[in-house]
Protein backbone atom coordinates (compact mmCIF):
# COMPACT_ATOMS: atom_id res chain seq x y z
CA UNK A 1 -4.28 -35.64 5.50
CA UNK A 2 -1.37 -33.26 4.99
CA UNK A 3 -1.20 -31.14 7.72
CA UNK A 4 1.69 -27.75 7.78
CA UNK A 5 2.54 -27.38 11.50
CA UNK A 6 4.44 -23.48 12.45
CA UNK A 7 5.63 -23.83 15.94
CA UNK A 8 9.55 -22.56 16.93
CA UNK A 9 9.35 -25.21 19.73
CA UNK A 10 11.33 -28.36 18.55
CA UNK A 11 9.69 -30.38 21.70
CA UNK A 12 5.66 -29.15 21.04
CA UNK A 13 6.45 -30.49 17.25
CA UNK A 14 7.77 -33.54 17.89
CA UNK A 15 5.44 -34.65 20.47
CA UNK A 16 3.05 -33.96 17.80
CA UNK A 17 4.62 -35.36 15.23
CA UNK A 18 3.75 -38.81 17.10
CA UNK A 19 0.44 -38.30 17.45
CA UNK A 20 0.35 -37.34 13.59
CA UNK A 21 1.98 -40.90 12.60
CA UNK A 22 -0.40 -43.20 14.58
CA UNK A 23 -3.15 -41.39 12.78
CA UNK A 24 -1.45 -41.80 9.48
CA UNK A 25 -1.29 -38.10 8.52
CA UNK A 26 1.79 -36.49 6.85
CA UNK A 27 2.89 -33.45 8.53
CA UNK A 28 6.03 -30.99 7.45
CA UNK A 29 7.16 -28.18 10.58
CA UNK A 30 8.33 -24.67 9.93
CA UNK A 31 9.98 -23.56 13.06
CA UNK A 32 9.71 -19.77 11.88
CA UNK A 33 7.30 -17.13 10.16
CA UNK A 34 9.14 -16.90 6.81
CA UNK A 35 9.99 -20.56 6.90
CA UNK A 36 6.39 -21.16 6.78
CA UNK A 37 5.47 -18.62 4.28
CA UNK A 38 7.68 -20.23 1.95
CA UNK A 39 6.85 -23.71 2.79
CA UNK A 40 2.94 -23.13 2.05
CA UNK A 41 3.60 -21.37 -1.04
CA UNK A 42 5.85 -24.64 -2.24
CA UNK A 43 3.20 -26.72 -1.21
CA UNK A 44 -0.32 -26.30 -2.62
CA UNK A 45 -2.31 -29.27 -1.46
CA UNK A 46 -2.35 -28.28 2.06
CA UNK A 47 -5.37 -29.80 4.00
CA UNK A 48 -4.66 -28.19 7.26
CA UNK A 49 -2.36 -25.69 8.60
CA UNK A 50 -1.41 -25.12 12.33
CA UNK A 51 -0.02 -22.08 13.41
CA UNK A 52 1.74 -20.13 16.71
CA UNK A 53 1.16 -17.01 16.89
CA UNK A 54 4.12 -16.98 18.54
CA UNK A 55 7.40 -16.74 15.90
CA UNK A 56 10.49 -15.79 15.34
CA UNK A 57 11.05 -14.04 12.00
CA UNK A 58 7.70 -12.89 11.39
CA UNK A 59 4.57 -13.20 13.29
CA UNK A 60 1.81 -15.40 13.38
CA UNK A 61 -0.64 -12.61 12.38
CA UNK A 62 1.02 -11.95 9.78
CA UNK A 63 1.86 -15.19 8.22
CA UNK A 64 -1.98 -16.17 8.47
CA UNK A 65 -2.69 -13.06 6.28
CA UNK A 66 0.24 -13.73 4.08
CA UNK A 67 -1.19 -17.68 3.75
CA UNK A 68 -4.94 -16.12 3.61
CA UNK A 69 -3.96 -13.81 0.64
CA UNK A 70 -2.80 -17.25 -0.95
CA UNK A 71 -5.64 -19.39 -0.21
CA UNK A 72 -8.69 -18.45 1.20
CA UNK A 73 -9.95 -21.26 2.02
CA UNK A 74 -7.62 -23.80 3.68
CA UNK A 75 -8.67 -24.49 6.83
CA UNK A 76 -6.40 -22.95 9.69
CA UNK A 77 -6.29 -23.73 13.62
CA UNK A 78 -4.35 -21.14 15.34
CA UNK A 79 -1.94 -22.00 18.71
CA UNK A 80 -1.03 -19.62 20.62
CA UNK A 81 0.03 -19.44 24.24
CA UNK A 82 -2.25 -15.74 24.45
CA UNK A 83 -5.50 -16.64 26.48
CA UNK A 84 -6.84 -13.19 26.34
CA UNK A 85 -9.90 -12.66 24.51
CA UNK A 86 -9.04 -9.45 21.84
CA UNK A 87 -5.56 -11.55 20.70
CA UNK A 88 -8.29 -14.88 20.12
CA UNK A 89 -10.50 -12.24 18.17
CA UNK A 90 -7.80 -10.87 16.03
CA UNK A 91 -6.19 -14.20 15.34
CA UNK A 92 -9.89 -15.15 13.75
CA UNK A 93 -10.67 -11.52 12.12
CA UNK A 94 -7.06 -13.03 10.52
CA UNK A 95 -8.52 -15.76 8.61
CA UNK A 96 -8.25 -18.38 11.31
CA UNK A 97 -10.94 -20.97 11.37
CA UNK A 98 -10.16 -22.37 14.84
CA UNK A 99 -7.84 -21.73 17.53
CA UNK A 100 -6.54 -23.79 20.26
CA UNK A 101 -4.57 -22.32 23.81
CA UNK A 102 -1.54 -23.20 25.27
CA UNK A 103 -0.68 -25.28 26.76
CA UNK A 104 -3.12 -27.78 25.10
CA UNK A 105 -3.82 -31.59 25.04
CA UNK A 106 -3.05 -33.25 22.08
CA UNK A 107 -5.81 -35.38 22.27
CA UNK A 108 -8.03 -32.48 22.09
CA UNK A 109 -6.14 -30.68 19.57
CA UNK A 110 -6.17 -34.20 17.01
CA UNK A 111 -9.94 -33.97 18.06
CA UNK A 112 -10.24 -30.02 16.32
CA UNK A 113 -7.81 -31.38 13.90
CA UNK A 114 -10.90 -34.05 12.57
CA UNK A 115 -13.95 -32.13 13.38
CA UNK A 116 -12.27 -28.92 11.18
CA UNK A 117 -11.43 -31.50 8.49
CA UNK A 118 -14.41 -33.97 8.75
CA UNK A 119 -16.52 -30.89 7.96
CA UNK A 120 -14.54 -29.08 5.49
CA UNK A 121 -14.20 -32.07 3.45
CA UNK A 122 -18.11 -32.75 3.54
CA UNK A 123 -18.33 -28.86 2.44
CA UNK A 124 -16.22 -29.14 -0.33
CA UNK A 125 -17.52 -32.37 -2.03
CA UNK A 126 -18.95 -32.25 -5.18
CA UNK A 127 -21.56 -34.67 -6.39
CA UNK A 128 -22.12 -36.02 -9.76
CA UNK A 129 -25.84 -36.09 -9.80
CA UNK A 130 -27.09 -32.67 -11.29
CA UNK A 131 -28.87 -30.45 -9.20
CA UNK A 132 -32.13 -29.29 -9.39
CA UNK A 133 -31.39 -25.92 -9.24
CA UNK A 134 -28.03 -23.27 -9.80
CA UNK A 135 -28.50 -21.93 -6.26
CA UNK A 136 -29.37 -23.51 -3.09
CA UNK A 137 -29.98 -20.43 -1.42
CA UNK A 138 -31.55 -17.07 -3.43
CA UNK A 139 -33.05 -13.88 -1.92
CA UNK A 140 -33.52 -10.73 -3.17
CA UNK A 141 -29.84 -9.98 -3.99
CA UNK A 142 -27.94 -13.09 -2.54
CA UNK A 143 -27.51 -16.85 -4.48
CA UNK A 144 -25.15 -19.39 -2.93
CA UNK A 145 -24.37 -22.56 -4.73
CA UNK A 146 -22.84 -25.49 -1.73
CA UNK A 147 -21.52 -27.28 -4.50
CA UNK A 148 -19.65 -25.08 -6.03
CA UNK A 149 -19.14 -22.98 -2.88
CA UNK A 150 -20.00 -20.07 -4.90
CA UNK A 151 -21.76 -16.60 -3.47
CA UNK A 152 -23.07 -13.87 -5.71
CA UNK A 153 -24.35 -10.85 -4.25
CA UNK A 154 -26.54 -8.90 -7.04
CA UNK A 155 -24.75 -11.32 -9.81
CA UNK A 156 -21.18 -10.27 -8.27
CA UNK A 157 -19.15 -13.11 -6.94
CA UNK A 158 -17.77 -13.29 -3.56
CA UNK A 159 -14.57 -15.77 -3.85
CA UNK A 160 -12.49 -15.05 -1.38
CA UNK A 161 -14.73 -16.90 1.57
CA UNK A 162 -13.31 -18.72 4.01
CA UNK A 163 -15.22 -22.32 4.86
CA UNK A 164 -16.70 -20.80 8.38
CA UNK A 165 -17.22 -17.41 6.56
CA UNK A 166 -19.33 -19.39 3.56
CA UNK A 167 -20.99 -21.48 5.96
CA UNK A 168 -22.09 -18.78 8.51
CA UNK A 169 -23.36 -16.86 5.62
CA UNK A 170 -25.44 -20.05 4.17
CA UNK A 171 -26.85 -20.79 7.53
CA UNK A 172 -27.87 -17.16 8.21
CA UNK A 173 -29.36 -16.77 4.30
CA UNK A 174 -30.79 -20.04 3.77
CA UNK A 175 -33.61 -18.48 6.84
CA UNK A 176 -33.77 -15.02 5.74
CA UNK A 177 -34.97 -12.23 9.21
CA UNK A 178 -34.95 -15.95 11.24
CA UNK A 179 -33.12 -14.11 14.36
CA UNK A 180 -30.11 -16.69 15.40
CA UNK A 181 -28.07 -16.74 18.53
CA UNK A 182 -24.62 -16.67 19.18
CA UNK A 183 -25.19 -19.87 20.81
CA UNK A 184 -27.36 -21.56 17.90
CA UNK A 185 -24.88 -20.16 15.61
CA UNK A 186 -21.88 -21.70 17.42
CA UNK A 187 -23.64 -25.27 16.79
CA UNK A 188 -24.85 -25.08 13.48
CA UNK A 189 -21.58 -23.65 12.20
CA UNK A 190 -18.95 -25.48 13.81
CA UNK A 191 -20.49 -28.08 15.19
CA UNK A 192 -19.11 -28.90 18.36
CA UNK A 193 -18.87 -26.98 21.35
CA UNK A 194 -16.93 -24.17 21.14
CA UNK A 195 -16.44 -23.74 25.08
CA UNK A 196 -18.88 -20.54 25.07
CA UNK A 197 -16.65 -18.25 23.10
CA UNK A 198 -19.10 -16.42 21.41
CA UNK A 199 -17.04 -13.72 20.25
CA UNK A 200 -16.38 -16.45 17.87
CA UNK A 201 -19.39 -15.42 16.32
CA UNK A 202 -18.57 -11.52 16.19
CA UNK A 203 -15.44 -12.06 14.69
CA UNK A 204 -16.17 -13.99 11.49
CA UNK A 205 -19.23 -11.63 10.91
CA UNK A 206 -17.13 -8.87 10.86
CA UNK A 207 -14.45 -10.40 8.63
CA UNK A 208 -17.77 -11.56 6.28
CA UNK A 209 -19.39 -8.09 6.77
CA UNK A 210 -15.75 -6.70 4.84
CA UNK A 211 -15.80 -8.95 2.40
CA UNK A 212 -19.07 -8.69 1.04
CA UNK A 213 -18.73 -4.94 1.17
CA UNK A 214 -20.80 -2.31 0.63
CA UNK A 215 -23.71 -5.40 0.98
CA UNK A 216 -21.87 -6.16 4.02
CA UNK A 217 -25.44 -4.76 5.92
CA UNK A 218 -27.45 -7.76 4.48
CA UNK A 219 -26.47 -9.40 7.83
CA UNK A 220 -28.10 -7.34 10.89
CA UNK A 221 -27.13 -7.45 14.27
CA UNK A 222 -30.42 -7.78 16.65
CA UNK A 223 -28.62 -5.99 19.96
CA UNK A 224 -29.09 -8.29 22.70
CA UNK A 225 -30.00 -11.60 21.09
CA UNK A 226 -27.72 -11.85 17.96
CA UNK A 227 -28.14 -11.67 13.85
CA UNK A 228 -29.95 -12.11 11.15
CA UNK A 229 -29.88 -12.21 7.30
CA UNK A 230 -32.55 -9.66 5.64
CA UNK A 231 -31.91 -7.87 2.11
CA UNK A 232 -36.06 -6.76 1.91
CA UNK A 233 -34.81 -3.72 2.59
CA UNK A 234 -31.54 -3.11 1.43
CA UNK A 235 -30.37 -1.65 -1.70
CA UNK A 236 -27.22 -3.86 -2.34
């Protein structure tokens, strides 16, 4: 794994640097916001980023939009010494995929590190055999492809998805007005306990909700219990 770590503290990185040898992963710092904006750009086969919010130079925010507006689909973890709950929501409305608070045990974090990978890797690999069908999921106005990773919405693509964005929208589409949870969501999508946060939720169905649009209302929020996916009666 190549992992870009963005932390301005020398003593954080290389404590982490240790861990990231005795797993065998290559990892490259930037110990400021333009540093790291320029470092991802030079790099390209990024599996992983890790990023303070945090920065001299140039925020965290805004180097995870800057690095989101290059790819939209590397898979981000977010550290940042700000517990409270609207500067964890922005950081994922961002683009982040995961975020960890300060301070934080590396253990734990190498333990986000795999289950983010792990699962993004199983997302993005393509088999050889051909598939029955072009679309794993269709409705009315939605197909989704998991090989391919590709969305159309009324034969429009949708590529600028993030994994959890893709997968959120697959898990919600593939059981069209099934009413889901925060909670259920939370384990289907990510797959490990997410310590309750289930603004978690809110905040990548919002970002998805943008992205698709003007179809953005294919996803429904059922006040009090959580959301579902129904285009019956929508005019997308």
């Amino acid at each position: 794994m190549k992992i870009l770590m963005v932390e301005d503290n020398h003593s954080v990185c290389e404590m982490m640097g240790m861990f990231f040898k005795k797993e065998n992963w290559q990892v490259e710092f930037a110990y400021d916001g333009e540093a790291a904006v320029k470092q991802f750009a030079a790099g390209q086969d990024w599996d992983l980023v890790l990023l303070d919010l945090n920065l001299p130079k140039k925020d965290g925010m805004q180097v995870a939009a800057e690095i989101r507006q290059q790819s939209p689909t590397v898979p981000l973890i977010m550290l940042t010494a700000r517990d409270t709950e609207s500067d964890q929501v922005l950081g994922l409305e961002m683009g982040a995929d995961d975020y960890v608070t300060k301070p934080f045990s590396p253990l734990t974090l190498i333990a986000r590190i795999k289950a983010l990978h792990r699962r993004t890797k199983m997302q993005t690999t393509v088999t050889t055999a051909p598939a029955k069908s072009s679309s794993d999921v269709q409705t009315k106005h939605l197909r989704l492809n998991t090989k391919t990773r590709e969305v159309y919405v009324d034969d429009k693509q949708i590529s600028d998805l993030t994994p959890k964005e893709f997968d959120l929208l697959k898990t919600l589409a593939a059981k069209p007005k099934q009413v889901f949870s925060r909670e259920q969501l939370l384990q289907l999508v990510w797959n490990y306990e997410y310590y309750g946060d289930e603004r978690t939720v809110d905040a990548h169905i919002k970002k998805l909700r943008q992205k698709l649009g003007k179809s953005g209302e294919l996803i429904q929020t059922v006040w009090g219990v959580g959301y579902k996916f129904d285009d019956d009666e929508v005019n997308a």
